[in-house]
Protein backbone atom coordinates (compact mmCIF):
# COMPACT_ATOMS: atom_id res chain seq x y z
CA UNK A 1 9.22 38.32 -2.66
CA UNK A 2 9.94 34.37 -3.58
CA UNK A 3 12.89 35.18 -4.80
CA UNK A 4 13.85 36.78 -1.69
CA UNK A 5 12.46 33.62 0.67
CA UNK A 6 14.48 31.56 -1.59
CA UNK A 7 17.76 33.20 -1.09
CA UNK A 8 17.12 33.34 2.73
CA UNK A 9 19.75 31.53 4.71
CA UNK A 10 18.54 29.38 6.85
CA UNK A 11 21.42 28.19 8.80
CA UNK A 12 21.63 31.57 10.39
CA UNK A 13 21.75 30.98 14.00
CA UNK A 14 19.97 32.46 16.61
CA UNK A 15 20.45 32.65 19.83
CA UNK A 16 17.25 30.98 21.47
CA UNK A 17 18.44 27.69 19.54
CA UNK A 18 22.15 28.05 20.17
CA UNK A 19 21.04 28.36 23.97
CA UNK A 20 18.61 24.96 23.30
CA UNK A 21 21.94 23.05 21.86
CA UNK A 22 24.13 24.25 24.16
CA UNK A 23 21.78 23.32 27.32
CA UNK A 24 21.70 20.22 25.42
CA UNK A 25 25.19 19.25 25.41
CA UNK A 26 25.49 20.09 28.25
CA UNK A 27 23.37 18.03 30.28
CA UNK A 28 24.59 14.89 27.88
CA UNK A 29 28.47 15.67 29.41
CA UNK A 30 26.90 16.15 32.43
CA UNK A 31 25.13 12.48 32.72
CA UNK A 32 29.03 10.57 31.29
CA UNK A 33 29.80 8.24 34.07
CA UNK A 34 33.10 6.41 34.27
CA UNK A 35 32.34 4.49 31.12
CA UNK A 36 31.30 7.16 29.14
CA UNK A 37 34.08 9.08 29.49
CA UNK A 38 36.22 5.93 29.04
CA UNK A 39 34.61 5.68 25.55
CA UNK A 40 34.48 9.02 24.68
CA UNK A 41 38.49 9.21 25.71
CA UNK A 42 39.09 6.10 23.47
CA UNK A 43 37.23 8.06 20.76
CA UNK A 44 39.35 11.34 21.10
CA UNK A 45 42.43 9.40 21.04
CA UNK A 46 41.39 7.25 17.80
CA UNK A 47 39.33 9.72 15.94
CA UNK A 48 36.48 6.89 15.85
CA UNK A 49 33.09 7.94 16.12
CA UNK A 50 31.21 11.24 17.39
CA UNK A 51 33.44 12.68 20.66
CA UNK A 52 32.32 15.59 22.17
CA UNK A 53 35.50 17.49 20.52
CA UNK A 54 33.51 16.65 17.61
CA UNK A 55 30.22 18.11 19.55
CA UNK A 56 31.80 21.28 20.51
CA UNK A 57 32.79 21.92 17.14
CA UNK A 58 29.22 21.22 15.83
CA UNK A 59 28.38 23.93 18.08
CA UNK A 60 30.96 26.50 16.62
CA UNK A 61 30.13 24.89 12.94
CA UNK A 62 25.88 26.47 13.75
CA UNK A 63 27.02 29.31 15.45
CA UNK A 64 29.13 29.97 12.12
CA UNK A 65 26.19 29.38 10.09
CA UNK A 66 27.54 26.49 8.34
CA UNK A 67 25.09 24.04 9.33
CA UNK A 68 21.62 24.12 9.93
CA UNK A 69 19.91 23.76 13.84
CA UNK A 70 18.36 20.46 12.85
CA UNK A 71 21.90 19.08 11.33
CA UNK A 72 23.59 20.36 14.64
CA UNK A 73 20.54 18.77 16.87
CA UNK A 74 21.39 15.64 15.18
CA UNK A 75 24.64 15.45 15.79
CA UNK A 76 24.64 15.95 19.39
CA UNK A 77 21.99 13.11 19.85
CA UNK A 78 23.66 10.88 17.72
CA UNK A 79 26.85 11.75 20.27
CA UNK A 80 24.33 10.84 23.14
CA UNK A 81 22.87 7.36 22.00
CA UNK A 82 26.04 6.18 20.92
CA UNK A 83 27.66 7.29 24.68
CA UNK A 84 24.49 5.39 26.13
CA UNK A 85 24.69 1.85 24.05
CA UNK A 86 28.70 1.59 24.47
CA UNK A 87 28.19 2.66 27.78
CA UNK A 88 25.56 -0.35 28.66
CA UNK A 89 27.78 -2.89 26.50
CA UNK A 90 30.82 -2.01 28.86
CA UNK A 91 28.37 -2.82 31.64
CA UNK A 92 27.34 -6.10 30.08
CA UNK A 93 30.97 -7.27 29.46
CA UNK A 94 31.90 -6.62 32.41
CA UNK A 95 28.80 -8.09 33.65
CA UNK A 96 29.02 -11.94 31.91
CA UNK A 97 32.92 -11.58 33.01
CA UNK A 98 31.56 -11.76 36.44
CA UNK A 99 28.63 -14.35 35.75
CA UNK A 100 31.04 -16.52 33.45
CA UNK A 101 33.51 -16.88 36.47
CA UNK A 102 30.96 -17.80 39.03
CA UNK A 103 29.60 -20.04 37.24
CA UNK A 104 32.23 -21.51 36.29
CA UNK A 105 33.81 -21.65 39.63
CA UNK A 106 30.49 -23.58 40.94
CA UNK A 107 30.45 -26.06 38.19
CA UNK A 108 34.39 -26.77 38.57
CA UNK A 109 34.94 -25.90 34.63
CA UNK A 110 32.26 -28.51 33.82
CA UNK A 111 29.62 -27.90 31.29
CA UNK A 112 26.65 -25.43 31.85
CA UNK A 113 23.58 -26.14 30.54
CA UNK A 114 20.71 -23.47 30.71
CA UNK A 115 18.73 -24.29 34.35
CA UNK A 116 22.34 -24.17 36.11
CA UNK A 117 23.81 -20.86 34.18
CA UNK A 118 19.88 -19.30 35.17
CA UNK A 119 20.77 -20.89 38.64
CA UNK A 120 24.05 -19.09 38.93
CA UNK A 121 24.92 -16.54 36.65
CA UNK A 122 21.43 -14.88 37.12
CA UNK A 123 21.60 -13.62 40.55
CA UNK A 124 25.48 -12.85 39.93
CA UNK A 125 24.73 -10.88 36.81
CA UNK A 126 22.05 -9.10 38.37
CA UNK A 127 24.16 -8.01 41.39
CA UNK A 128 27.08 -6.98 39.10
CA UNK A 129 25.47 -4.60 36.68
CA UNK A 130 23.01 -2.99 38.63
CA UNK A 131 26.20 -2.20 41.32
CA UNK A 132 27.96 -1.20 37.96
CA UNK A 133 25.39 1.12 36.58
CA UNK A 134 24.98 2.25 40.22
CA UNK A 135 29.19 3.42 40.04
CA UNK A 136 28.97 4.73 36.95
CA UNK A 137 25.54 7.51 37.54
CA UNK A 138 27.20 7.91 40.85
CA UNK A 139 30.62 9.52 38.97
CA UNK A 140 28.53 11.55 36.72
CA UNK A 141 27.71 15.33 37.36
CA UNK A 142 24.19 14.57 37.61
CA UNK A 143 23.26 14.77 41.41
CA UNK A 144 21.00 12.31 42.76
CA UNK A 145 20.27 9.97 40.36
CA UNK A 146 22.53 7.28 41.91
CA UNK A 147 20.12 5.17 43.28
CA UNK A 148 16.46 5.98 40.35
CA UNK A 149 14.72 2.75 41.10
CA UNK A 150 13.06 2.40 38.34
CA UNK A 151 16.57 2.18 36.42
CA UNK A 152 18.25 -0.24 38.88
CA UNK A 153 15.37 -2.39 37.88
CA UNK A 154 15.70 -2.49 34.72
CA UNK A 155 19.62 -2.82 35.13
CA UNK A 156 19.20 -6.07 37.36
CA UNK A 157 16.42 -7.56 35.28
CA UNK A 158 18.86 -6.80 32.32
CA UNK A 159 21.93 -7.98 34.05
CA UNK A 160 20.28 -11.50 35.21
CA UNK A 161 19.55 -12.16 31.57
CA UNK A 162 23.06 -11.20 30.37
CA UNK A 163 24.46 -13.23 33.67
CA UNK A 164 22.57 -15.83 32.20
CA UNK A 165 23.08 -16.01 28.12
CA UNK A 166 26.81 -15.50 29.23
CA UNK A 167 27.19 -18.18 31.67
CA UNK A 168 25.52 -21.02 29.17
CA UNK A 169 28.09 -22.94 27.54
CA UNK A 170 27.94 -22.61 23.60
CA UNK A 171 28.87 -25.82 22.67
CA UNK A 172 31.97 -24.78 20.49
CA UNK A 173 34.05 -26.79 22.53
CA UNK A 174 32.66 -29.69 21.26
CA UNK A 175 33.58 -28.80 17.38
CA UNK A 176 36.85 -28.09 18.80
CA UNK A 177 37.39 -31.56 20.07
CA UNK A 178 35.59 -33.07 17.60
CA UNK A 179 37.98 -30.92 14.95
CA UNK A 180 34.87 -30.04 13.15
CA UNK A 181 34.60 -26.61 12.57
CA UNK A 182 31.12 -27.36 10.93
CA UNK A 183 30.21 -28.00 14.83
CA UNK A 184 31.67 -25.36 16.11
CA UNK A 185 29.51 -23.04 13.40
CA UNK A 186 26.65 -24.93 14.13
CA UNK A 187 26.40 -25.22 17.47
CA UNK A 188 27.74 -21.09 18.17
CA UNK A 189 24.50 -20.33 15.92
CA UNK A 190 22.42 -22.64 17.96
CA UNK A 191 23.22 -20.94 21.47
CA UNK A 192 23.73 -17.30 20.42
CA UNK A 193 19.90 -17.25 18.79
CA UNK A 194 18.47 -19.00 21.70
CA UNK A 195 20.18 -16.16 23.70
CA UNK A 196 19.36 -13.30 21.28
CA UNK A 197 15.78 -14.62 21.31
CA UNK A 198 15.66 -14.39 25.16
CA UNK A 199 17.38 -11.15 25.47
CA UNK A 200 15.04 -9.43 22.50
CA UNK A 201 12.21 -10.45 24.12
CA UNK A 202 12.90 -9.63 27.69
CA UNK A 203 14.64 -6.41 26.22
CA UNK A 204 11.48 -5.25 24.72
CA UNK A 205 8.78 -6.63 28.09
CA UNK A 206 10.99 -4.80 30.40
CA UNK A 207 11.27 -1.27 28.11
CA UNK A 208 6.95 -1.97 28.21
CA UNK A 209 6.93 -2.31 32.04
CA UNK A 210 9.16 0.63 33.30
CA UNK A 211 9.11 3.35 30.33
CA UNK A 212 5.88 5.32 30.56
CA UNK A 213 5.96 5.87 26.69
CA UNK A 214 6.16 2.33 25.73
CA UNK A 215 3.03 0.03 25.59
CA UNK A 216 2.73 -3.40 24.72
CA UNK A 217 2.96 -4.51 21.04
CA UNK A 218 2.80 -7.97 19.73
CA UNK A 219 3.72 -7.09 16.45
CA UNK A 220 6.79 -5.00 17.55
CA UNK A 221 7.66 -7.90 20.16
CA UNK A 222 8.12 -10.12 17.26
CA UNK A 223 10.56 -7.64 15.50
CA UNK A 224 12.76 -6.88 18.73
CA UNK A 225 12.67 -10.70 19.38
CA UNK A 226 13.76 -11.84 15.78
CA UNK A 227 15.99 -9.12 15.24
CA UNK A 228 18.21 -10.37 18.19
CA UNK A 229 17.87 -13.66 17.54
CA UNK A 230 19.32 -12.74 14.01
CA UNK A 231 21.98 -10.71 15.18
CA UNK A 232 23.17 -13.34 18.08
CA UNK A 233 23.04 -15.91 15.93
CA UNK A 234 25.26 -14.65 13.10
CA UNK A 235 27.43 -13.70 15.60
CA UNK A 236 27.64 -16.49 17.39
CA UNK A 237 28.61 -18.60 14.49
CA UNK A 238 30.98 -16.03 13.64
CA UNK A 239 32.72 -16.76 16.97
CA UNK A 240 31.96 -20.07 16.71
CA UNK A 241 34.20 -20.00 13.49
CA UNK A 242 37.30 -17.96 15.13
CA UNK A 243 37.74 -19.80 18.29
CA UNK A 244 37.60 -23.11 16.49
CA UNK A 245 40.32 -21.13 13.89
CA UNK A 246 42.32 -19.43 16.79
CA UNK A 247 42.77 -22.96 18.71
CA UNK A 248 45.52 -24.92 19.34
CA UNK A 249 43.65 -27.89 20.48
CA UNK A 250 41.63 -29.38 17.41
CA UNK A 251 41.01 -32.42 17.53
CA UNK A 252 42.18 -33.14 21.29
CA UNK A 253 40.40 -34.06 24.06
CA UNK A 254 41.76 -31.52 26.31
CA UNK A 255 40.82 -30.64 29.82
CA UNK A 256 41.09 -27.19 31.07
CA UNK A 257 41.72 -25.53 34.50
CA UNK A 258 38.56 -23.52 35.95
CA UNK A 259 40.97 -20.02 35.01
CA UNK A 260 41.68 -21.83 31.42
CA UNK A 261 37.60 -21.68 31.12
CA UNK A 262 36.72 -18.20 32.25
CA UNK A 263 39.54 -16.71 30.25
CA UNK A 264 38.22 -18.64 27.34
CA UNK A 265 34.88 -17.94 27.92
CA UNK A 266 34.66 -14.37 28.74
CA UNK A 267 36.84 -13.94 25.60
CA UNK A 268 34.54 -15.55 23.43
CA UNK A 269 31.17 -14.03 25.64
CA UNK A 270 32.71 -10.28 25.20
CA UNK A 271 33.70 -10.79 21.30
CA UNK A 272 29.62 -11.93 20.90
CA UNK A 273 28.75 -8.65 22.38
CA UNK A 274 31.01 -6.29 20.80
CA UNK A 275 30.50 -7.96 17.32
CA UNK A 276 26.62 -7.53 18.09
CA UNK A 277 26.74 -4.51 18.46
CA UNK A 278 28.61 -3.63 15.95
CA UNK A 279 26.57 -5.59 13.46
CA UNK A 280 22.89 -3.49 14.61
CA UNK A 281 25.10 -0.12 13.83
CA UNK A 282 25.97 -1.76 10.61
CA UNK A 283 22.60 -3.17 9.89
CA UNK A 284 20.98 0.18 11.38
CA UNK A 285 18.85 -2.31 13.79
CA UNK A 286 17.28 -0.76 17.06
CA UNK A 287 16.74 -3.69 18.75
């Protein structure tokens, strides 16, 4: 009798739990907006990452009995945070594009400090992704959940903070000119972790607020907050370190055009993001 429980194959499918993966997948496709299935064709084309060619043959791989329900399960969910986060950071890019040019525009190319990019790139930001995340359920094949309320909120409350830690000058500029690159380092940590610590903690007080499973928790408050002020910081200095590398102005007290400063900015504000995000996949951080 053991020995027959210990040669019993448990990969064999059956079909209650193919039908539970398959329903699975299939709402996940179902949900892709616009940037979802931008990523996900980026992913079939470079054979990076979990696409759902790689999902559908998960599916034939348990229906094969080669891998277990729970291996398959994994998989597919893995397929559907992944879709979610890339899906938000196209969002946010696209997001503190906006909020770096308005701001920008406003002050005239002059430097932002942090009341003025609140001032500005707030409201903008907010607008912007909201309206983006709005597009982007609206071209899914999920009907009616263009306009959920409680996710535009969280979208605009979201987007006014990235509006904001995008539209704040770094101060990089000034290593440039200063042809320190110590300054640039310096001063690329400085912002980023006052931006990761802002978008941590609001992060974590807006997840409390709308999601009905989350409740408040100093202790994990501290982790989300100090966790992105980790990752933005190391980032930013990173950043810091290639634009002052990647210039041809070092040392030069050079004055640039209002489309000189968003293309500059943006550039370095969407590098921050990516690079964060790759470094909490790296670094297996949550936050």
């Amino acid at each position: 009798m053991v020995e027959a429980i210990n040669n019993l194959n448990t990969n064999v499918p059956t079909v209650k739990n193919t039908a539970v993966l398959e329903a699975k997948f299939s709402d996940i496709k179902d949900k892709q907006g616009f940037l979802g299935s931008i990523w996900n064709g980026f992913k079939e084309i470079t054979g990076t990452g979990l696409s759902k060619s790689d999902c559908e043959s998960t599916l034939e791989k348990y229906k094969r009995g080669e891998i277990s329900f729970d291996e398959a399960l994994e998989i597919i969910e893995s397929f559907d945070k992944k879709q979610d986060e890339m899906s938000d950071l196209g969002a946010n890019i696209l997001t503190g594009i906006g909020a770096i040019a308005a701001a920008t525009v406003a002050a005239s190319a002059g430097p932002i400090g942090w009341a003025f990019a609140f001032a500005k790139g707030a409201p903008i930001g907010a607008v912007l992704k909201t309206g983006i995340k709005v597009l982007d359920r609206a071209s899914n094949n999920k009907k009616g959940d263009e306009f959920d309320t409680k996710q535009m909120a969280k979208d605009a409350i979201s987007g006014a903070i990235t509006g904001t830690t995008s539209a704040v000058a770094s101060g990089v500029g000034a290593g440039i000119k200063a042809g320190k690159i110590s300054l640039s380092i310096k001063n690329g940590t400085k912002c980023g972790a006052q931006c990761g610590a802002l978008a941590g903690s609001a992060s974590y007080m807006t997840d409390v607020t709308f999601d009905d499973d989350k409740y408040f928790n100093i202790g994990d408050l501290v982790k989300r907050t100090a966790t992105s002020t980790f990752v933005s910081g190391t980032v930013g200095g990173f950043v810091g370190a290639g634009m002052y590398g990647l210039s041809n102005n070092v040392g030069q007290d050079v004055s640039k055009t209002v489309s000189q400063t968003i293309v500059a900015d943006s550039t370095s504000s969407s590098s921050r993001k990516i690079l964060g995000s790759a470094e909490r996949t790296a670094l297996a951080f949550n936050a």
